[in-house]
Protein backbone atom coordinates (compact mmCIF):
# COMPACT_ATOMS: atom_id res chain seq x y z
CA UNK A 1 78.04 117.06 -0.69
CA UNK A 2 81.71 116.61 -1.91
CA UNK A 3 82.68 117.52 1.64
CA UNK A 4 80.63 114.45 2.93
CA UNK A 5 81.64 112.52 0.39
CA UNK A 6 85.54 113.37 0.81
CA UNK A 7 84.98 113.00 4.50
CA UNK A 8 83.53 109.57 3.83
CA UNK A 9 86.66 108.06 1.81
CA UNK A 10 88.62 109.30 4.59
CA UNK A 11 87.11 107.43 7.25
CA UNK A 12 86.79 104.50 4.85
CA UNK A 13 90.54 104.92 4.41
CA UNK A 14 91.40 105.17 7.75
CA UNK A 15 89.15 102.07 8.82
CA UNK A 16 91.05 99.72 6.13
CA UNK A 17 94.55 101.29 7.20
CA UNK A 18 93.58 99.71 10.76
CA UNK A 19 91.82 96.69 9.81
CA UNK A 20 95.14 96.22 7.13
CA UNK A 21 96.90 96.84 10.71
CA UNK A 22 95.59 94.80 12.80
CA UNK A 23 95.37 91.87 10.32
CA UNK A 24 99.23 92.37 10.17
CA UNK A 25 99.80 92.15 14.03
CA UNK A 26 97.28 88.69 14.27
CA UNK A 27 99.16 87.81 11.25
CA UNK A 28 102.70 87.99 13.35
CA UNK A 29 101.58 86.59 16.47
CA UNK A 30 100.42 83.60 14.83
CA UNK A 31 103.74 83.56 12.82
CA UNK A 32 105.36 83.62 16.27
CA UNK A 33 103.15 80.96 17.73
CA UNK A 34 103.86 79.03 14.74
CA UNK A 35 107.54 78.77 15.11
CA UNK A 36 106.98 78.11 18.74
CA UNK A 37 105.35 75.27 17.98
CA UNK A 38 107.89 73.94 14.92
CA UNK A 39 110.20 73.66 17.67
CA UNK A 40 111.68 70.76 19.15
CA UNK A 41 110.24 70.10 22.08
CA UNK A 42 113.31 70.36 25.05
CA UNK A 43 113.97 69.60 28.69
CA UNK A 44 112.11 72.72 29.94
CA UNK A 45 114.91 73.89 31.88
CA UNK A 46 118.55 73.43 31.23
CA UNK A 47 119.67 73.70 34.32
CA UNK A 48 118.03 69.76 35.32
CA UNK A 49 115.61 70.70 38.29
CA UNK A 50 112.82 69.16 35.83
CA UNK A 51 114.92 65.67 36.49
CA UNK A 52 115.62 66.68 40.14
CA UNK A 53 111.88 66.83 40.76
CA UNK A 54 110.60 64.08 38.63
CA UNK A 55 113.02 61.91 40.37
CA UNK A 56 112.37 62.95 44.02
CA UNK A 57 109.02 62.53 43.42
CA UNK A 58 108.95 58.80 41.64
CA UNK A 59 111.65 58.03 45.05
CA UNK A 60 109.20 59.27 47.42
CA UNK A 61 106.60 56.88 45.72
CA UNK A 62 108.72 54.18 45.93
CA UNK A 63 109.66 54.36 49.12
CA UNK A 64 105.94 55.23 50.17
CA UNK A 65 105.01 52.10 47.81
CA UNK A 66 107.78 50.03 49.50
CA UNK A 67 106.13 50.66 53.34
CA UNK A 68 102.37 49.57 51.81
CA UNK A 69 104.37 46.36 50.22
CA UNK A 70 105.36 45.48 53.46
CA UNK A 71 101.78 45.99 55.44
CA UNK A 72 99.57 44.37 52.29
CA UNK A 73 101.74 41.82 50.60
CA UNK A 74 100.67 38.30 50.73
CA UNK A 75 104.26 37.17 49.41
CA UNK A 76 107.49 36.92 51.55
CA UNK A 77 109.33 38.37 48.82
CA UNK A 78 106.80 41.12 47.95
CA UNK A 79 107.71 42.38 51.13
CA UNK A 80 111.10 41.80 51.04
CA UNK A 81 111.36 43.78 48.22
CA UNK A 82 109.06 46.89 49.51
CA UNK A 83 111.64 46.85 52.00
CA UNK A 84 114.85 47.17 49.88
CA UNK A 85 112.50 50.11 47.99
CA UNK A 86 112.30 51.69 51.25
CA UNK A 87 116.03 51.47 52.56
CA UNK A 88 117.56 52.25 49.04
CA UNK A 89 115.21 54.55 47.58
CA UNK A 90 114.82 56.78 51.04
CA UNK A 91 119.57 56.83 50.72
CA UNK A 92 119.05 57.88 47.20
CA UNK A 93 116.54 60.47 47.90
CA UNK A 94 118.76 61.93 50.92
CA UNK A 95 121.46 62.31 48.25
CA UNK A 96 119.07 64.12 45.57
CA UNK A 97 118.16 66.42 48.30
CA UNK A 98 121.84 67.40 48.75
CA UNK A 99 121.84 67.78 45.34
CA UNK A 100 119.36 69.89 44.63
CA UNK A 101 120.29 71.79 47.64
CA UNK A 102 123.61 72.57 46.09
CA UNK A 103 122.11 73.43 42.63
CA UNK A 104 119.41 75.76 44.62
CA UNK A 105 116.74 73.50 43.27
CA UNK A 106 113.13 73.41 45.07
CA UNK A 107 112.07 69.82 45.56
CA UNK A 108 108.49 68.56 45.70
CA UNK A 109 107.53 68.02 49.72
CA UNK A 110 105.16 65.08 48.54
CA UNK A 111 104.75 63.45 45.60
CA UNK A 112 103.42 64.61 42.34
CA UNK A 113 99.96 63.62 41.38
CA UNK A 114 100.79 61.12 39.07
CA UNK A 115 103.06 59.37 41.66
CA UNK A 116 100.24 60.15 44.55
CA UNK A 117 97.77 58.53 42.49
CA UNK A 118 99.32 55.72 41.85
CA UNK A 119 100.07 55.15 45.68
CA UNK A 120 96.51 56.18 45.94
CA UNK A 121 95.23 52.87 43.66
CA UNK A 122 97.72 50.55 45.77
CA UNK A 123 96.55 51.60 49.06
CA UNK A 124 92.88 50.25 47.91
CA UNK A 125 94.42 46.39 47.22
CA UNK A 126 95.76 43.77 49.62
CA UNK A 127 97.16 40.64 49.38
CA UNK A 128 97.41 38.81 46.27
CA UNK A 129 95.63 41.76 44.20
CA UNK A 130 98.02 44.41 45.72
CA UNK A 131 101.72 42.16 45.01
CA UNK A 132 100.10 41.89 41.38
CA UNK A 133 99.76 45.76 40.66
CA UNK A 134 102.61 46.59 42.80
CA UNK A 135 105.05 44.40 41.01
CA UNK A 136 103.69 45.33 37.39
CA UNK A 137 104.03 49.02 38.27
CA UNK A 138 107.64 48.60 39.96
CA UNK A 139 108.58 46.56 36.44
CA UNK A 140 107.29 49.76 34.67
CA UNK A 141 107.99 52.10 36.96
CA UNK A 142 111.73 51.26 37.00
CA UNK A 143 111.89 50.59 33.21
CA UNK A 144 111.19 54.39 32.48
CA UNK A 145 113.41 55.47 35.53
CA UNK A 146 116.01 54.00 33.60
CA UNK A 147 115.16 55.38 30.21
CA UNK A 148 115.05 58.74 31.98
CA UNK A 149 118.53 58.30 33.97
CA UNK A 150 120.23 56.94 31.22
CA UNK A 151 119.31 59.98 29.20
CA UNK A 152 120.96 62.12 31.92
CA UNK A 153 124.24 59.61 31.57
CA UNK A 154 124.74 60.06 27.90
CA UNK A 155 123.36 64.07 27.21
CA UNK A 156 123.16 65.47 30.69
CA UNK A 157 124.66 69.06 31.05
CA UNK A 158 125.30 69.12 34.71
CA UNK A 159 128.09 67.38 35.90
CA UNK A 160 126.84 66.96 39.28
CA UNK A 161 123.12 65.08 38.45
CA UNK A 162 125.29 63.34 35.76
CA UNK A 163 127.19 61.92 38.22
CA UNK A 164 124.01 61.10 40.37
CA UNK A 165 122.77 59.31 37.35
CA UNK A 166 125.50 57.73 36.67
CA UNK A 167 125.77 56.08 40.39
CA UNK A 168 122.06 55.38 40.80
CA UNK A 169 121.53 53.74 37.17
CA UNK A 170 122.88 50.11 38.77
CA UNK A 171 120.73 50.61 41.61
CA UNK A 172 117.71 51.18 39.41
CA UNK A 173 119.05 48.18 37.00
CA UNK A 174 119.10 46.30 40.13
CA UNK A 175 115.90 46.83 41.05
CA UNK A 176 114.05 46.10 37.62
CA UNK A 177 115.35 42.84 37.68
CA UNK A 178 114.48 41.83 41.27
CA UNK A 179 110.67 43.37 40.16
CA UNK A 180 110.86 41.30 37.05
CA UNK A 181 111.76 37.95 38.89
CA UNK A 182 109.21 38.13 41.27
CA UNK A 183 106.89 39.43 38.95
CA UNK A 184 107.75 35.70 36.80
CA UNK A 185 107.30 33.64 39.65
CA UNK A 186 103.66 35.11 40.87
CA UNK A 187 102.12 34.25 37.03
């Protein structure tokens, strides 16, 4: 009996060892989670391909925007404008190609769903309708652009899509407030 007994304890030992264990490990990986998440959130790679993509893919929606402006627009200078998206935004996206090229950066061959869907919810307007959303969205559109360029101006790390920034920023300036004019004179 003091054999089962002693055996006993020793398994009961041995199970609370491992539970005491185990609680330890769960105990560090959500210690390690935790600081993950205390963390500042940062661009996710250093190296700026998350900017390269992001802004090939808002150029190929402007340029693919730009084309439906000129087909559905109801307004002369709707359609004017579509086609300064198209001839500037297409010369800016052959230089972020080089770019990215030289950086050995992968670019997006289409754009990324949030940019295809809003090209998606264009192509179903015409006219009147259609210069409406596509001027609101070009006024936001290029108002984060340049939040998001000016950021790579004043803390980029890479010289080279700094100084892509840095030359593009006017263009995008330039932009917003043709989109805001228009957008003025269709209220």
């Amino acid at each position: 009996m003091k054999k089962l007994i002693l055996m006993t304890a020793i398994g009961l030992g041995a199970l609370s060892f491992q539970a005491c264990t185990n609680q330890q490990a769960n105990s560090d990986a959500k210690d390690s989670l935790d600081s993950l998440n205390e963390q500042p959130m940062v661009e996710a790679t250093d190296d700026g391909s998350e900017f390269l993509t992001e802004a090939a893919s808002g150029g190929m929606m402007e340029v693919e925007l730009g084309k439906l402006a000129q087909e559905k627009s109801a307004n002369q200078q709707v359609k004017d404008f579509g086609n300064m998206m198209v001839t500037e935004h297409s010369k800016a996206n052959d230089e972020l190609k080089q770019l990215a090229m030289s950086k050995n950066v992968s670019l997006p061959d289409a754009p990324l769903p949030k940019h295809q869907d809003e090209i998606d919810k264009l192509k179903e307007k015409s006219g009147v309708d259609f210069d409406k959303a596509y001027i609101d969205l070009m006024v936001s559109d290029h108002k984060n652009d340049i939040d998001d360029f000016q950021d790579i101006v004043d803390n980029g790390k890479d010289q080279g899509i700094t100084t892509f920034a840095t030359k593009t920023l006017p263009v995008l300036k330039k932009h917003l407030e043709a989109a805001q004019s228009i957008k003025d004179q269709l209220k």
